[in-house]
ModelCIF file with pLDDT and N, C-alpha, C, O atoms, coordinates in Angstrom:
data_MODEL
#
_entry.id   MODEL 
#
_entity.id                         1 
_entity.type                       polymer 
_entity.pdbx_number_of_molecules   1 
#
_entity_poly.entity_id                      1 
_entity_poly.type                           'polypeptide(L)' 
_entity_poly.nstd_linkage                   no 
_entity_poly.nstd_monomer                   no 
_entity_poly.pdbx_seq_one_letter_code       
;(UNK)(UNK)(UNK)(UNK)(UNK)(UNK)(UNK)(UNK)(UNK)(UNK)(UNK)(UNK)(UNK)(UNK)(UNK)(UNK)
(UNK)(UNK)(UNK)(UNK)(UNK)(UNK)(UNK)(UNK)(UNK)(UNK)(UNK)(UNK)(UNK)(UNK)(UNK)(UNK)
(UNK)(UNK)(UNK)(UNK)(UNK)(UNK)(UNK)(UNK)(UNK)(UNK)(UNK)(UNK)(UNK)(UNK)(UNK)(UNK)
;
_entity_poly.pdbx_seq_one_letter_code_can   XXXXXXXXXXXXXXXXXXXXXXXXXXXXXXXXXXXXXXXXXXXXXXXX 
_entity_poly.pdbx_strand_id                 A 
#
loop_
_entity_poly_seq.entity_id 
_entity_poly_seq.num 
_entity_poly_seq.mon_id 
_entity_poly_seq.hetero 
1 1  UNK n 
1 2  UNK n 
1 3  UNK n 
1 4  UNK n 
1 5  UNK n 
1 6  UNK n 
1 7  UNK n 
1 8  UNK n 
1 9  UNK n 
1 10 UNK n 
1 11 UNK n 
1 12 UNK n 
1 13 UNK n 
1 14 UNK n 
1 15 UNK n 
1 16 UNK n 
1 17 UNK n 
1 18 UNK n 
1 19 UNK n 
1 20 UNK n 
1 21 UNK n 
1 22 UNK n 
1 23 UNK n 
1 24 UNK n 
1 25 UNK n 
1 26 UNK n 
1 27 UNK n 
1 28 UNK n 
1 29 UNK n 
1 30 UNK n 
1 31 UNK n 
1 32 UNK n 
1 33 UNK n 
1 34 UNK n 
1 35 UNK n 
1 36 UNK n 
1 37 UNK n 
1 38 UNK n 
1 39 UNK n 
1 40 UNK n 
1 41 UNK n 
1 42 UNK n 
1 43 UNK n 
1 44 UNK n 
1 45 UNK n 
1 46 UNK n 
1 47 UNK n 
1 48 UNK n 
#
_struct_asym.id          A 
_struct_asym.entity_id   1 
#
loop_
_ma_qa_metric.id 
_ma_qa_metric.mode 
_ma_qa_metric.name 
_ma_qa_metric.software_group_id 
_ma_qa_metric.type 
1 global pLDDT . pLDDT 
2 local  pLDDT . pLDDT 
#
_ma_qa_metric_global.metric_id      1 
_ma_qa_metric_global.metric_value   91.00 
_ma_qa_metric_global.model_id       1 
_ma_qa_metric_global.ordinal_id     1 
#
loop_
_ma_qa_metric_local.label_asym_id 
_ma_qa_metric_local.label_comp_id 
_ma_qa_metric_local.label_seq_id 
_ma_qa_metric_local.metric_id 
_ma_qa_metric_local.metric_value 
_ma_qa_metric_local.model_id 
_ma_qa_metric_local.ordinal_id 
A UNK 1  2 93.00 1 1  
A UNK 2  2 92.00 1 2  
A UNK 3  2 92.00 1 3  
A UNK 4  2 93.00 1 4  
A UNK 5  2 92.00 1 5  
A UNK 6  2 92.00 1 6  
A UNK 7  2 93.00 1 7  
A UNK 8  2 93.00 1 8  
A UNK 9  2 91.00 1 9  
A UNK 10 2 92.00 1 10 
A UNK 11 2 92.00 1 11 
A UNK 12 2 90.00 1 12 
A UNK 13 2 88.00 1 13 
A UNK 14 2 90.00 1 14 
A UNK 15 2 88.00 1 15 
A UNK 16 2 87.00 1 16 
A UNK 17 2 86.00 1 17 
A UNK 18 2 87.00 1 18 
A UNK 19 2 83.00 1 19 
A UNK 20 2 89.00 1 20 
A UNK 21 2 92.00 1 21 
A UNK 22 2 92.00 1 22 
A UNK 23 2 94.00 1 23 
A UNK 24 2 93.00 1 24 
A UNK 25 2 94.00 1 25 
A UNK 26 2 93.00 1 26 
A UNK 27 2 93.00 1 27 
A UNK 28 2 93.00 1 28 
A UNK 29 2 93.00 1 29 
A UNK 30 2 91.00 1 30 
A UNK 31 2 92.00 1 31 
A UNK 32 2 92.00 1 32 
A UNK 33 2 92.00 1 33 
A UNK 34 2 94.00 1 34 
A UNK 35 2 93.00 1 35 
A UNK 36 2 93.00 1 36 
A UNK 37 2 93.00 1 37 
A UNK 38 2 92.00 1 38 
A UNK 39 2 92.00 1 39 
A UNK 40 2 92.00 1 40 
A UNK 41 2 91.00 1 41 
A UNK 42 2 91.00 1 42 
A UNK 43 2 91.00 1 43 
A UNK 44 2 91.00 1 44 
A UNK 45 2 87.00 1 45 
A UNK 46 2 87.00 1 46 
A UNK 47 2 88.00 1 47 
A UNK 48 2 86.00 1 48 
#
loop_
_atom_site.group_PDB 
_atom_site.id 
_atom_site.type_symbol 
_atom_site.label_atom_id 
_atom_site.label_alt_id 
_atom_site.label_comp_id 
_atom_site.label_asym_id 
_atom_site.label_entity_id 
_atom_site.label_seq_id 
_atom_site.pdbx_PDB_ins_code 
_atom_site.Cartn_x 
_atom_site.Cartn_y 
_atom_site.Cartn_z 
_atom_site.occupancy 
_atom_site.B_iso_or_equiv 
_atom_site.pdbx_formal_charge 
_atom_site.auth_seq_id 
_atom_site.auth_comp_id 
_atom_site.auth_asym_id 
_atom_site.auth_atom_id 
_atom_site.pdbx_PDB_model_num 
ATOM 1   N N  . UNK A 1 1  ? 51.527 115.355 203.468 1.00 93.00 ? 1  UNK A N  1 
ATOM 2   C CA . UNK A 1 1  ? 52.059 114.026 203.148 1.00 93.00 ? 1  UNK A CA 1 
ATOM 3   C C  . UNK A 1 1  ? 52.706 114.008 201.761 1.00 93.00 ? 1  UNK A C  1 
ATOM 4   O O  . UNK A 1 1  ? 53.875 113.646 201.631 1.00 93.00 ? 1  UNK A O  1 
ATOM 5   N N  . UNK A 1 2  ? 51.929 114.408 200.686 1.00 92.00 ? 2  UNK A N  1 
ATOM 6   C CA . UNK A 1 2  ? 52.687 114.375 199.256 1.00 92.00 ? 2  UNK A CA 1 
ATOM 7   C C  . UNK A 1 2  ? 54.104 115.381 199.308 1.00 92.00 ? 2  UNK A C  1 
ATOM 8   O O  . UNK A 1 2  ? 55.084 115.053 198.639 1.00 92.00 ? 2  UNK A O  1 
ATOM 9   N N  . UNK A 1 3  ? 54.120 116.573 200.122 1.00 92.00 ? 3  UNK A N  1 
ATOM 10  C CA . UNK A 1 3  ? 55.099 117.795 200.628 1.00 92.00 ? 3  UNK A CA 1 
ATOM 11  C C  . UNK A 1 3  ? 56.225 116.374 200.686 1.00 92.00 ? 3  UNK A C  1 
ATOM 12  O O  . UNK A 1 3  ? 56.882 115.966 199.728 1.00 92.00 ? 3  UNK A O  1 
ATOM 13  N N  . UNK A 1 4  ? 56.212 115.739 202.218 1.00 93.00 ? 4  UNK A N  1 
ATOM 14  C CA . UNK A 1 4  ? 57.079 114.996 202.846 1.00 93.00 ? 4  UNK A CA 1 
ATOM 15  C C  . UNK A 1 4  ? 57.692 113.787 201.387 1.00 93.00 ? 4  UNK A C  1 
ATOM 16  O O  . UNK A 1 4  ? 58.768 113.771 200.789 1.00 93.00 ? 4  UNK A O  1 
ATOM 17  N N  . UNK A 1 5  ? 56.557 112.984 201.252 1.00 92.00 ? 5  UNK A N  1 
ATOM 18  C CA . UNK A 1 5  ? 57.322 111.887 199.708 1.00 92.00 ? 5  UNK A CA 1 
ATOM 19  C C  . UNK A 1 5  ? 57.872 112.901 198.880 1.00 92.00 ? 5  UNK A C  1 
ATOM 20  O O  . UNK A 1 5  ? 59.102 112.926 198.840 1.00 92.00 ? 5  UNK A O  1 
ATOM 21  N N  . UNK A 1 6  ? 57.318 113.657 198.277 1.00 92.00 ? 6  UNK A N  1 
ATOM 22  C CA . UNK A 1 6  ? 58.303 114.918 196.998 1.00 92.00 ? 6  UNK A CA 1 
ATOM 23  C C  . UNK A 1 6  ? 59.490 114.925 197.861 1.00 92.00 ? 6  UNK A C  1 
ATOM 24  O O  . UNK A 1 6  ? 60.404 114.828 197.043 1.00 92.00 ? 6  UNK A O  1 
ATOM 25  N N  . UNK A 1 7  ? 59.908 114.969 198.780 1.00 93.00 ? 7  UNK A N  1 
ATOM 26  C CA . UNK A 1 7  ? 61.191 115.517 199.643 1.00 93.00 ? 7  UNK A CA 1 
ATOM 27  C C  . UNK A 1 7  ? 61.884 114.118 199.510 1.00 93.00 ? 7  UNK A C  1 
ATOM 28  O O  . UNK A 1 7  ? 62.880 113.757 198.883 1.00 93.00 ? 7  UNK A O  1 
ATOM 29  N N  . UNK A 1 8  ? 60.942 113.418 200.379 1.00 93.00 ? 8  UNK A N  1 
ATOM 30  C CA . UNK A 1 8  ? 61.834 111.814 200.222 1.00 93.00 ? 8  UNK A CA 1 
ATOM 31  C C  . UNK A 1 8  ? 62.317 111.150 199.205 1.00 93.00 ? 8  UNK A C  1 
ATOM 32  O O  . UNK A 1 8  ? 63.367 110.526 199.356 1.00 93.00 ? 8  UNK A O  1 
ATOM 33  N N  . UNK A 1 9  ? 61.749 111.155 198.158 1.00 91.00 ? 9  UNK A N  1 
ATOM 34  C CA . UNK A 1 9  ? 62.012 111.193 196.498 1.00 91.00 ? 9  UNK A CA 1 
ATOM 35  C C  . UNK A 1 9  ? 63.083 111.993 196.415 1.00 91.00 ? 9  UNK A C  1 
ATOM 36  O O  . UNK A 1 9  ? 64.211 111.515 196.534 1.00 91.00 ? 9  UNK A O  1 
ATOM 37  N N  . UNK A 1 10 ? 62.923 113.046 196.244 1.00 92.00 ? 10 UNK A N  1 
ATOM 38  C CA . UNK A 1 10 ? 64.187 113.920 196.139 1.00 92.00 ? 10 UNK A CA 1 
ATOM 39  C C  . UNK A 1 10 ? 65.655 113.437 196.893 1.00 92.00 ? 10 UNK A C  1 
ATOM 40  O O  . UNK A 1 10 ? 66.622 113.509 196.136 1.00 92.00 ? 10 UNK A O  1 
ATOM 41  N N  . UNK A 1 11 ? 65.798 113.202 197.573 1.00 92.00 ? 11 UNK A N  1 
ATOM 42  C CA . UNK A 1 11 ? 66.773 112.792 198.871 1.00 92.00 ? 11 UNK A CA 1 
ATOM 43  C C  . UNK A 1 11 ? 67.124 111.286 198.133 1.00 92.00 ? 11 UNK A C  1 
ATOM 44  O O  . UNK A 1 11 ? 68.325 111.104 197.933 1.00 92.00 ? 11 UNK A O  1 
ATOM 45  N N  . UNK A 1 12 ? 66.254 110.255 197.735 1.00 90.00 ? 12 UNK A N  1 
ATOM 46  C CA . UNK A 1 12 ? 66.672 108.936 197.166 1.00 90.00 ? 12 UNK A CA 1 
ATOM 47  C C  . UNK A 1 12 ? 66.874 109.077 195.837 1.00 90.00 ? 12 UNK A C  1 
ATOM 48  O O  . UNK A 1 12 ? 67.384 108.067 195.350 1.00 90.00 ? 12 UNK A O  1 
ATOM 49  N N  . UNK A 1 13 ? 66.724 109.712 195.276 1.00 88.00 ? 13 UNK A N  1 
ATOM 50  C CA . UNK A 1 13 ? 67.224 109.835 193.633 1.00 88.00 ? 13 UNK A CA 1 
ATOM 51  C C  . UNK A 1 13 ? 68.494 110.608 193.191 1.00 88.00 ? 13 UNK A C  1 
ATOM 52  O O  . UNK A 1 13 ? 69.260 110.444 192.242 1.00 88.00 ? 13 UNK A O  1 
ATOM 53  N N  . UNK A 1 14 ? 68.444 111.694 194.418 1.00 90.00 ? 14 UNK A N  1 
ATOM 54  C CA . UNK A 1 14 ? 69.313 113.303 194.103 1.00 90.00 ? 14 UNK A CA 1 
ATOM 55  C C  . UNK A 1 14 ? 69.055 113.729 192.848 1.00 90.00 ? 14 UNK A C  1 
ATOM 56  O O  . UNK A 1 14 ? 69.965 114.098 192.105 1.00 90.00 ? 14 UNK A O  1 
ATOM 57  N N  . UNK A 1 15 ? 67.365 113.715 192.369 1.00 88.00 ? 15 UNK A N  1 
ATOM 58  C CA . UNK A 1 15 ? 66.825 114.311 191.498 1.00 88.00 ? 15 UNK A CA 1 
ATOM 59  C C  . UNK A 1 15 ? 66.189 115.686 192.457 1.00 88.00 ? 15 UNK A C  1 
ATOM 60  O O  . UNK A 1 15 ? 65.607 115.675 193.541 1.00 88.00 ? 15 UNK A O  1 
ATOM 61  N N  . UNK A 1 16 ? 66.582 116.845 191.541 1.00 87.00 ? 16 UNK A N  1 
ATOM 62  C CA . UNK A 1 16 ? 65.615 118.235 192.545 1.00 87.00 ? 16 UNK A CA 1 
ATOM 63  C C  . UNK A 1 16 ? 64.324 117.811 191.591 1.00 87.00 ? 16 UNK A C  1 
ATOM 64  O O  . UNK A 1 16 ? 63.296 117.836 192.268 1.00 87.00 ? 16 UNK A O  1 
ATOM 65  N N  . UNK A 1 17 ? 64.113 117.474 190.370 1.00 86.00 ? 17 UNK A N  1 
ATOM 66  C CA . UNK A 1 17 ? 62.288 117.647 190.122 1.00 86.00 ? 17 UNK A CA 1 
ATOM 67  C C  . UNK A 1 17 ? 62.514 118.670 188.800 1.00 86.00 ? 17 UNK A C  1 
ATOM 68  O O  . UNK A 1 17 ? 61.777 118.650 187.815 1.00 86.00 ? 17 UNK A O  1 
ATOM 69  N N  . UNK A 1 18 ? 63.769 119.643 188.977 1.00 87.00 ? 18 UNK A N  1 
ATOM 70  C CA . UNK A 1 18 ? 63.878 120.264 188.089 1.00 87.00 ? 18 UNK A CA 1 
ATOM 71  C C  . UNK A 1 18 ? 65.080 120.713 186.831 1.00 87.00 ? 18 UNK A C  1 
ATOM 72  O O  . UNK A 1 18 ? 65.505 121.753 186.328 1.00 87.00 ? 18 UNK A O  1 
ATOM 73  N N  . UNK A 1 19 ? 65.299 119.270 186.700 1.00 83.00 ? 19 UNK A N  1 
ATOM 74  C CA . UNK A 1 19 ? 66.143 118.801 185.488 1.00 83.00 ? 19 UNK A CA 1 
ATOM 75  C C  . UNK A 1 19 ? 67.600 118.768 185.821 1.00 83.00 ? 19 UNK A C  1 
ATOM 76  O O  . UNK A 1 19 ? 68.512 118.644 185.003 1.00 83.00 ? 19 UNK A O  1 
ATOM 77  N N  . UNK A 1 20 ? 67.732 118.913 187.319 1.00 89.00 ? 20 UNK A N  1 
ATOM 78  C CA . UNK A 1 20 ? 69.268 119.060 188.388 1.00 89.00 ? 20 UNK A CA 1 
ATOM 79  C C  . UNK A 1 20 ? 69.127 117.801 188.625 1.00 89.00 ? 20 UNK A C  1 
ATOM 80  O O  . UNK A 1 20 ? 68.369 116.863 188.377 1.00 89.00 ? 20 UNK A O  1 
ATOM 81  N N  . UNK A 1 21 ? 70.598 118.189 189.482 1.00 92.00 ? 21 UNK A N  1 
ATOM 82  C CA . UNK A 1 21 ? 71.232 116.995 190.805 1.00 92.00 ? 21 UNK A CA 1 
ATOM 83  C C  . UNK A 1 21 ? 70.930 117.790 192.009 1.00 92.00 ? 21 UNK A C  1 
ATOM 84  O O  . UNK A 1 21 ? 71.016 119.018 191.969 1.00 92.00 ? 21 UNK A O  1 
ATOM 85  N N  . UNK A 1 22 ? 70.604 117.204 193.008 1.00 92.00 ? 22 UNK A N  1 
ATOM 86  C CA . UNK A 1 22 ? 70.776 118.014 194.356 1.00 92.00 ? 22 UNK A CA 1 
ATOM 87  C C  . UNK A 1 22 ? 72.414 117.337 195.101 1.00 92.00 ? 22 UNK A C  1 
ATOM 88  O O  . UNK A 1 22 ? 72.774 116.191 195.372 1.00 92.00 ? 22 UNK A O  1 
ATOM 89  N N  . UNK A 1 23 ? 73.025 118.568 195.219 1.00 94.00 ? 23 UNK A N  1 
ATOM 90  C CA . UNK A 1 23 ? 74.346 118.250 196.367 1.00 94.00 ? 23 UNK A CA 1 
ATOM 91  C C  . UNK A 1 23 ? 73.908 117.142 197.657 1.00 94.00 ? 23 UNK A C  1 
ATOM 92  O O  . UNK A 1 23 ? 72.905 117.208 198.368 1.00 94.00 ? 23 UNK A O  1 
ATOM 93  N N  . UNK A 1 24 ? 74.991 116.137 197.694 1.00 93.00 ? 24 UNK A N  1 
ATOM 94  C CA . UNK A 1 24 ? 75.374 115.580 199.160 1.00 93.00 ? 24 UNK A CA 1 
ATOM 95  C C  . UNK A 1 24 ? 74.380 116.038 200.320 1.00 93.00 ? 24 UNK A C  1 
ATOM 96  O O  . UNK A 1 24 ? 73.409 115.522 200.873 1.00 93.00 ? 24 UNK A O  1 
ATOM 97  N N  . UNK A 1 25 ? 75.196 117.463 200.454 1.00 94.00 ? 25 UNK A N  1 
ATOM 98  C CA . UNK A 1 25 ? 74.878 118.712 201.608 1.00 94.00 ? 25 UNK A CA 1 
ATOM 99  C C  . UNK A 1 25 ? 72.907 118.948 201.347 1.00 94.00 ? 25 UNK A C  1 
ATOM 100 O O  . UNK A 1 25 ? 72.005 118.526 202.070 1.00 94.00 ? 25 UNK A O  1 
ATOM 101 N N  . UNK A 1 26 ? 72.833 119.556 200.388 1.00 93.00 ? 26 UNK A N  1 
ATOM 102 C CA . UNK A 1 26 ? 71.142 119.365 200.194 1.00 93.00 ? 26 UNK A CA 1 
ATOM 103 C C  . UNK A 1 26 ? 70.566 117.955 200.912 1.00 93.00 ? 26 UNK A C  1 
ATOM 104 O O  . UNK A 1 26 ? 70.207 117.839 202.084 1.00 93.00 ? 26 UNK A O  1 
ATOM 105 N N  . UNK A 1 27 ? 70.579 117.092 200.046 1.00 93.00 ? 27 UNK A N  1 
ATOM 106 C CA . UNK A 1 27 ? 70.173 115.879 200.231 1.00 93.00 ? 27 UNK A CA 1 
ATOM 107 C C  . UNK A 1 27 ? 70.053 115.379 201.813 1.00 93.00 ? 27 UNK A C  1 
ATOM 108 O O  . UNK A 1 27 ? 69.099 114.775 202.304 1.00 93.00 ? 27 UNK A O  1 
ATOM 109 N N  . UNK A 1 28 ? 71.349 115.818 202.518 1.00 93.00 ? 28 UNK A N  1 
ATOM 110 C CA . UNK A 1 28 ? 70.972 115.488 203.889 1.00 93.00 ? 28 UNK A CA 1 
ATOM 111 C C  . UNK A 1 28 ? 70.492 116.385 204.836 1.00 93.00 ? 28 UNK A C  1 
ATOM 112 O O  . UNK A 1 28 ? 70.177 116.158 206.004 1.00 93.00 ? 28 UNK A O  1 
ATOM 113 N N  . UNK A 1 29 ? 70.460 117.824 203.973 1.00 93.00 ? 29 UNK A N  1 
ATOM 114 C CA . UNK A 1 29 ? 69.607 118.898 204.848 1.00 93.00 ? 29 UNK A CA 1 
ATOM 115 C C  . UNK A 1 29 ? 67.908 118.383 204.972 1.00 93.00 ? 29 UNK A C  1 
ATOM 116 O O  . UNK A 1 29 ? 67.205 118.424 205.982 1.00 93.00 ? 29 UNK A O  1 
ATOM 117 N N  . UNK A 1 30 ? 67.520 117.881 203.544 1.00 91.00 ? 30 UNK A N  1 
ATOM 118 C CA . UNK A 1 30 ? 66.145 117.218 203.407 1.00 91.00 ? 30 UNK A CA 1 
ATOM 119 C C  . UNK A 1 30 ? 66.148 116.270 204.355 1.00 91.00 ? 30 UNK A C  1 
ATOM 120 O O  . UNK A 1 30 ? 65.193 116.286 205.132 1.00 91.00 ? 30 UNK A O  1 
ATOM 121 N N  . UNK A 1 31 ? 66.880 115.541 204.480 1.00 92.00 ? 31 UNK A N  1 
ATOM 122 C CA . UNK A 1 31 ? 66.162 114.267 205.247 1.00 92.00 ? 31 UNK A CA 1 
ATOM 123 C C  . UNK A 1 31 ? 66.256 114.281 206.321 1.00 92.00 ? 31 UNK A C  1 
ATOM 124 O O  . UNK A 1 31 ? 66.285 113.175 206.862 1.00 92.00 ? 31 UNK A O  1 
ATOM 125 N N  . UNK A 1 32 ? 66.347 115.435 207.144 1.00 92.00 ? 32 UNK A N  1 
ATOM 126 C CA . UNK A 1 32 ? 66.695 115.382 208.261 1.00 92.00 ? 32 UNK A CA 1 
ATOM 127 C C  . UNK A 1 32 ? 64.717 115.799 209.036 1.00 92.00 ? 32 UNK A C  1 
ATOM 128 O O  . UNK A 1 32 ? 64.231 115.545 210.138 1.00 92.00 ? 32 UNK A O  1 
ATOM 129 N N  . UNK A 1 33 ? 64.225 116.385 207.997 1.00 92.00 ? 33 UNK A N  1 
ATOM 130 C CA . UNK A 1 33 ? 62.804 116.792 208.124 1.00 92.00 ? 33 UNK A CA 1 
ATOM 131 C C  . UNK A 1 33 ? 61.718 115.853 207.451 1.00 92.00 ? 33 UNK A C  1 
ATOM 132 O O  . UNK A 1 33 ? 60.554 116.255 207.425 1.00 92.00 ? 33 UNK A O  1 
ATOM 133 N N  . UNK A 1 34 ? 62.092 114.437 206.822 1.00 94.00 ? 34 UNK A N  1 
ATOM 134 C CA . UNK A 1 34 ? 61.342 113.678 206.455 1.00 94.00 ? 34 UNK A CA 1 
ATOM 135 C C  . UNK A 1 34 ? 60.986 112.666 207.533 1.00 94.00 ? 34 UNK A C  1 
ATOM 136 O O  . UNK A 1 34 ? 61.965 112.396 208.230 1.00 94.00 ? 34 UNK A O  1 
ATOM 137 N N  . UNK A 1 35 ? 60.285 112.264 207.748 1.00 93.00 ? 35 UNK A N  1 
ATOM 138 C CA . UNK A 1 35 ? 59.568 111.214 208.617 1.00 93.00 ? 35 UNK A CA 1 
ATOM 139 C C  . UNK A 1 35 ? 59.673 109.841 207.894 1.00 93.00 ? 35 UNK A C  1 
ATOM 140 O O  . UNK A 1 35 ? 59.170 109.627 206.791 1.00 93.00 ? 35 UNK A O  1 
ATOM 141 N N  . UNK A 1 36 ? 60.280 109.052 208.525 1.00 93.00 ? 36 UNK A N  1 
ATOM 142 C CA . UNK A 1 36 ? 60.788 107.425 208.157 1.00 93.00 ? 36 UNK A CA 1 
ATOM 143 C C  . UNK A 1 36 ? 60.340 106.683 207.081 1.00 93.00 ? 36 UNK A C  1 
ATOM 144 O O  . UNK A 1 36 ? 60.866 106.038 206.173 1.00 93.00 ? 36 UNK A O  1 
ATOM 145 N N  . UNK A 1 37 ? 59.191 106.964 207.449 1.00 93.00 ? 37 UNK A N  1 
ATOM 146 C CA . UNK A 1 37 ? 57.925 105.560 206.679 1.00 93.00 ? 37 UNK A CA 1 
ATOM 147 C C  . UNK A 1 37 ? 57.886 106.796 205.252 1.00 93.00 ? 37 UNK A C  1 
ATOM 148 O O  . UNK A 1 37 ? 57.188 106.307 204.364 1.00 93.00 ? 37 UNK A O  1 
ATOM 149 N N  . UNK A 1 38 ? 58.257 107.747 204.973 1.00 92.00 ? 38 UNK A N  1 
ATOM 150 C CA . UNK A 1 38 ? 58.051 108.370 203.678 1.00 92.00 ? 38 UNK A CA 1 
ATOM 151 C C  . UNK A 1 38 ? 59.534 108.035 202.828 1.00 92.00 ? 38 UNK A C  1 
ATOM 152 O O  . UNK A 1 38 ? 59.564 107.662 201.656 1.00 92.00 ? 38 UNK A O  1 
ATOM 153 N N  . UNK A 1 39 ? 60.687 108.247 203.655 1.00 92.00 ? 39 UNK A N  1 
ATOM 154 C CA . UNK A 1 39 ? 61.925 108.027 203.431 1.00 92.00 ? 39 UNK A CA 1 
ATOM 155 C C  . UNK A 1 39 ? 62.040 106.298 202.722 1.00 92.00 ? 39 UNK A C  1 
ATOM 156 O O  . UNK A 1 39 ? 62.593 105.892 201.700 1.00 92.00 ? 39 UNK A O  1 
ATOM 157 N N  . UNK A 1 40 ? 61.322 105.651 203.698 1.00 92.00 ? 40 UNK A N  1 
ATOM 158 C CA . UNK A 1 40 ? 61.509 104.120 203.110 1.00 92.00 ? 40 UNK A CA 1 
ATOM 159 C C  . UNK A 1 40 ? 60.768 103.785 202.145 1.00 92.00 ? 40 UNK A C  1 
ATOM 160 O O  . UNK A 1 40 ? 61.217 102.986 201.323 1.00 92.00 ? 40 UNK A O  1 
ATOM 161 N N  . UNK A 1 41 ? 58.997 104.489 201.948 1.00 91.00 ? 41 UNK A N  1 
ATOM 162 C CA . UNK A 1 41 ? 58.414 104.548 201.056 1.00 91.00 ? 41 UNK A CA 1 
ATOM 163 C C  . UNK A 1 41 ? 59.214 104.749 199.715 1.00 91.00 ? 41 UNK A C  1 
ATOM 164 O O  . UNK A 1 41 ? 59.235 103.667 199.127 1.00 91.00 ? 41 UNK A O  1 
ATOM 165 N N  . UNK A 1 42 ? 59.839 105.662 199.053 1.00 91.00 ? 42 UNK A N  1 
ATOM 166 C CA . UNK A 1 42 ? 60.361 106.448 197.914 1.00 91.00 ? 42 UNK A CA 1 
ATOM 167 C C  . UNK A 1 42 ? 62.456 105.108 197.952 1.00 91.00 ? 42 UNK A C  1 
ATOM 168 O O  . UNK A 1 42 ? 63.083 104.493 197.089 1.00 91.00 ? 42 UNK A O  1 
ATOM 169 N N  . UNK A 1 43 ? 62.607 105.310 199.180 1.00 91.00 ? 43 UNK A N  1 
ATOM 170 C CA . UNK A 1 43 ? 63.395 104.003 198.896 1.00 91.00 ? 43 UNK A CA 1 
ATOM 171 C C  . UNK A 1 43 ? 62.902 102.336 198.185 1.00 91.00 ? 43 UNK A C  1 
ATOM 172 O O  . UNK A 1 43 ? 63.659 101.498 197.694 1.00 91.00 ? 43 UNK A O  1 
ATOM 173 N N  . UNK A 1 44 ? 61.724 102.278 198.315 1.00 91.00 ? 44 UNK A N  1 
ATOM 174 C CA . UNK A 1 44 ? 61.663 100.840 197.792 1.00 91.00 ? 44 UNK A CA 1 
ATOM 175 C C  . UNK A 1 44 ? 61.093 101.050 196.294 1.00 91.00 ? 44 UNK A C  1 
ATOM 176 O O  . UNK A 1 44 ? 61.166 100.215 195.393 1.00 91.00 ? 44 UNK A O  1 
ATOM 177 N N  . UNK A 1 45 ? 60.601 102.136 196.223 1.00 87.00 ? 45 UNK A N  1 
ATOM 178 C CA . UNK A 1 45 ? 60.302 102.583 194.663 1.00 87.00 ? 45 UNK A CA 1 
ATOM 179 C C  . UNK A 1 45 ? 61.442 102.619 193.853 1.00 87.00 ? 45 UNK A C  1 
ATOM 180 O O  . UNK A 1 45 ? 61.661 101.995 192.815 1.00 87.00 ? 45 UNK A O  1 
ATOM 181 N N  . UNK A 1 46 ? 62.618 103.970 194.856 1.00 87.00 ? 46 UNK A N  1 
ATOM 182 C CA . UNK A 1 46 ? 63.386 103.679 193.912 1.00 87.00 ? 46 UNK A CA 1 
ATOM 183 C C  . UNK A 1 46 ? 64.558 102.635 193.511 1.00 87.00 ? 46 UNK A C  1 
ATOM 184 O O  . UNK A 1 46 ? 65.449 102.689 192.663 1.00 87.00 ? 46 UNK A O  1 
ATOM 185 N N  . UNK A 1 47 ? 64.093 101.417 194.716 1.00 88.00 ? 47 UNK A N  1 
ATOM 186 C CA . UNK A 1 47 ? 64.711 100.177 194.214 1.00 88.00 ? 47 UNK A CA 1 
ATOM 187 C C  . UNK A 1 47 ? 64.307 99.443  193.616 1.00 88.00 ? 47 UNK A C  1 
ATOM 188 O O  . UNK A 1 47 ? 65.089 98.632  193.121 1.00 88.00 ? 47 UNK A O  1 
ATOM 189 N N  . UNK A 1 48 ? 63.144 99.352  193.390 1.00 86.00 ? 48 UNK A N  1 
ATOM 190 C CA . UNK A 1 48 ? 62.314 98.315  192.686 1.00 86.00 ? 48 UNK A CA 1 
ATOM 191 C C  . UNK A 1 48 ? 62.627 98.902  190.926 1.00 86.00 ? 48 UNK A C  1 
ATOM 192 O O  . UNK A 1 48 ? 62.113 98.310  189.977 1.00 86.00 ? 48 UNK A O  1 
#
């Protein structure tokens, strides 16, 4: 579960975690393996 949010985070920020940007192309390679409710989770964080 923390695996899947670190990913979903990643994907809503296009922060990698390690002082980068992640590409477009990255970003939608990730989310294609995240599960919804983690994806929307890390979305309302990073709207709020």
């Amino acid at each position: 579960r923390s695996g899947h949010f670190l990913s979903a985070w990643k994907v809503m920020t296009g922060n990698d975690m390690q002082g980068g940007c992640l590409s477009t192309q990255k970003r939608i390679e990730l989310a294609a393996g995240i599960p919804e409710i983690f994806r929307n989770q890390a979305r309302e964080l990073r709207d709020a």
